[in-house]
Protein backbone atom coordinates (compact mmCIF):
# COMPACT_ATOMS: atom_id res chain seq x y z
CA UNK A 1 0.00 0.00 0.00
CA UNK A 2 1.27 3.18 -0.80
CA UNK A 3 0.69 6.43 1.87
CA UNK A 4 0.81 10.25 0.17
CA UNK A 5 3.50 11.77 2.03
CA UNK A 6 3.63 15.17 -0.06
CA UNK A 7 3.88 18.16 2.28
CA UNK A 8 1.24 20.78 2.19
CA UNK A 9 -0.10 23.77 4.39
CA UNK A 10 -3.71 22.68 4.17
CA UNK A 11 -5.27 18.96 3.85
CA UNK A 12 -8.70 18.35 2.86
CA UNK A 13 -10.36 15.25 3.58
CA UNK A 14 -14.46 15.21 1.94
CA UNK A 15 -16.52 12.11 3.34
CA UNK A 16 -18.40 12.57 0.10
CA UNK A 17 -22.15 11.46 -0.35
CA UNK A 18 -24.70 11.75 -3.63
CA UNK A 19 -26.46 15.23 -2.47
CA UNK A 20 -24.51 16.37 0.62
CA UNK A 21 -20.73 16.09 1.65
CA UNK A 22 -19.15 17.15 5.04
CA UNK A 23 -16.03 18.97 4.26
CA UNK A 24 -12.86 19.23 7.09
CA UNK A 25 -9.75 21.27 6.25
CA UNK A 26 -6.87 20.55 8.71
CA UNK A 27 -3.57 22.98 8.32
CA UNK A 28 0.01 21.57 8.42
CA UNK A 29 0.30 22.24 12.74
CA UNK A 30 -3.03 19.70 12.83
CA UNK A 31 -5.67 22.73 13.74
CA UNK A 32 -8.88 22.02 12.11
CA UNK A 33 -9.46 25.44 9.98
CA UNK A 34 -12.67 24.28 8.43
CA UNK A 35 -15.79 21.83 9.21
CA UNK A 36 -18.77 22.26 7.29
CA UNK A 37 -21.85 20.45 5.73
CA UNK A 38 -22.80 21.52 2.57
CA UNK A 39 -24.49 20.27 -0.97
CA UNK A 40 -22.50 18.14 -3.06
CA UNK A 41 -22.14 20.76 -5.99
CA UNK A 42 -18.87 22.01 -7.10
CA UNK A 43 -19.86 25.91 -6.60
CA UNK A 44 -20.23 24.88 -2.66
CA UNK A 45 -16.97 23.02 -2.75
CA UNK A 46 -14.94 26.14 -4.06
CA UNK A 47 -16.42 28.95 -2.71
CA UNK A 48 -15.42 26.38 1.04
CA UNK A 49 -11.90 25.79 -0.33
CA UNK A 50 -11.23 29.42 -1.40
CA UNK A 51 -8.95 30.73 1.81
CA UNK A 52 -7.03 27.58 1.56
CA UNK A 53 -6.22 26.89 -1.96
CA UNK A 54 -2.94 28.68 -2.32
CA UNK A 55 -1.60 25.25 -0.98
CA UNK A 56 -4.13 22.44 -0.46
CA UNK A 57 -4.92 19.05 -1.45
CA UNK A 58 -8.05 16.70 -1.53
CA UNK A 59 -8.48 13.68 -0.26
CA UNK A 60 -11.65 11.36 -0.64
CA UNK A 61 -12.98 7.81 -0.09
CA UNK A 62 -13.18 6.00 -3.39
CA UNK A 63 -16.79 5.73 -3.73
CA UNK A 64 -19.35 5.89 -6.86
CA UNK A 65 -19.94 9.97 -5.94
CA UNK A 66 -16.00 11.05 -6.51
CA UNK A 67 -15.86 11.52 -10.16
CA UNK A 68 -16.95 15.15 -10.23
CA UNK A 69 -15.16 16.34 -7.38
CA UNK A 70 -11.96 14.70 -8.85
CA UNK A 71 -12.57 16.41 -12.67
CA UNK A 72 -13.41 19.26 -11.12
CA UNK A 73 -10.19 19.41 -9.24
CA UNK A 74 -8.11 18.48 -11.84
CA UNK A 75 -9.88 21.32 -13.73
CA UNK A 76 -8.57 23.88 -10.90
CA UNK A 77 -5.42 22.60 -10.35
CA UNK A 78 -6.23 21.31 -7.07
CA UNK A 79 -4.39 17.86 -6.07
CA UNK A 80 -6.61 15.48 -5.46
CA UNK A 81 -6.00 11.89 -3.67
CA UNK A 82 -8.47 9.10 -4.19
CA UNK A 83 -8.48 6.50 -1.54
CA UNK A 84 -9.45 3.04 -1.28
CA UNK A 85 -12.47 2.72 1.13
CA UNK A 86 -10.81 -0.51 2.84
CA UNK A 87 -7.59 1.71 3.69
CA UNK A 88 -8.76 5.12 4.83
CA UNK A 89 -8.93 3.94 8.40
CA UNK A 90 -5.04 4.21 8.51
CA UNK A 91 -5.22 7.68 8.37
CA UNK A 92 -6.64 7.35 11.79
């Protein structure tokens, strides 16, 4: 298994659902800058990540709902990081 070990000020991990996804931004000293709730629609998603995308990435549980978020990112320039639903509890 391989871990992302790239160093940024701002990590973004999305527990992503079909019409809602809850959206936690940590910075690099582990302070939790962000928790929110919102809809599932990309106009939500950067309006959130706006303060901290000068150096952020994305992470999110590889389930049937990432597609967008991932073109969408790709689109921005954002890095994004797909994970494998059986793994993500080692992040914990």
């Amino acid at each position: 298994m391989r871990f992302f070990t790239d160093r940024h000020q701002n990590y973004c991990g999305i527990d992503l659902h079909a019409r809602s996804m809850y959206l936690c931004i940590q910075n690099l000293e582990g302070n939790l800058v962000l928790h929110q709730n919102m809809q599932a629609k990309p106009e939500a998603f950067l309006k959130a990540i706006e303060p901290f995308r000068e150096d952020v990435v994305v992470g999110v549980e590889c389930i049937f709902t990432w597609y967008w978020l991932a073109d969408l990112c790709a689109e921005h320039n954002i890095p994004f990081i797909l994970g494998h639903a059986l793994y993500m509890k080692a992040i914990h």
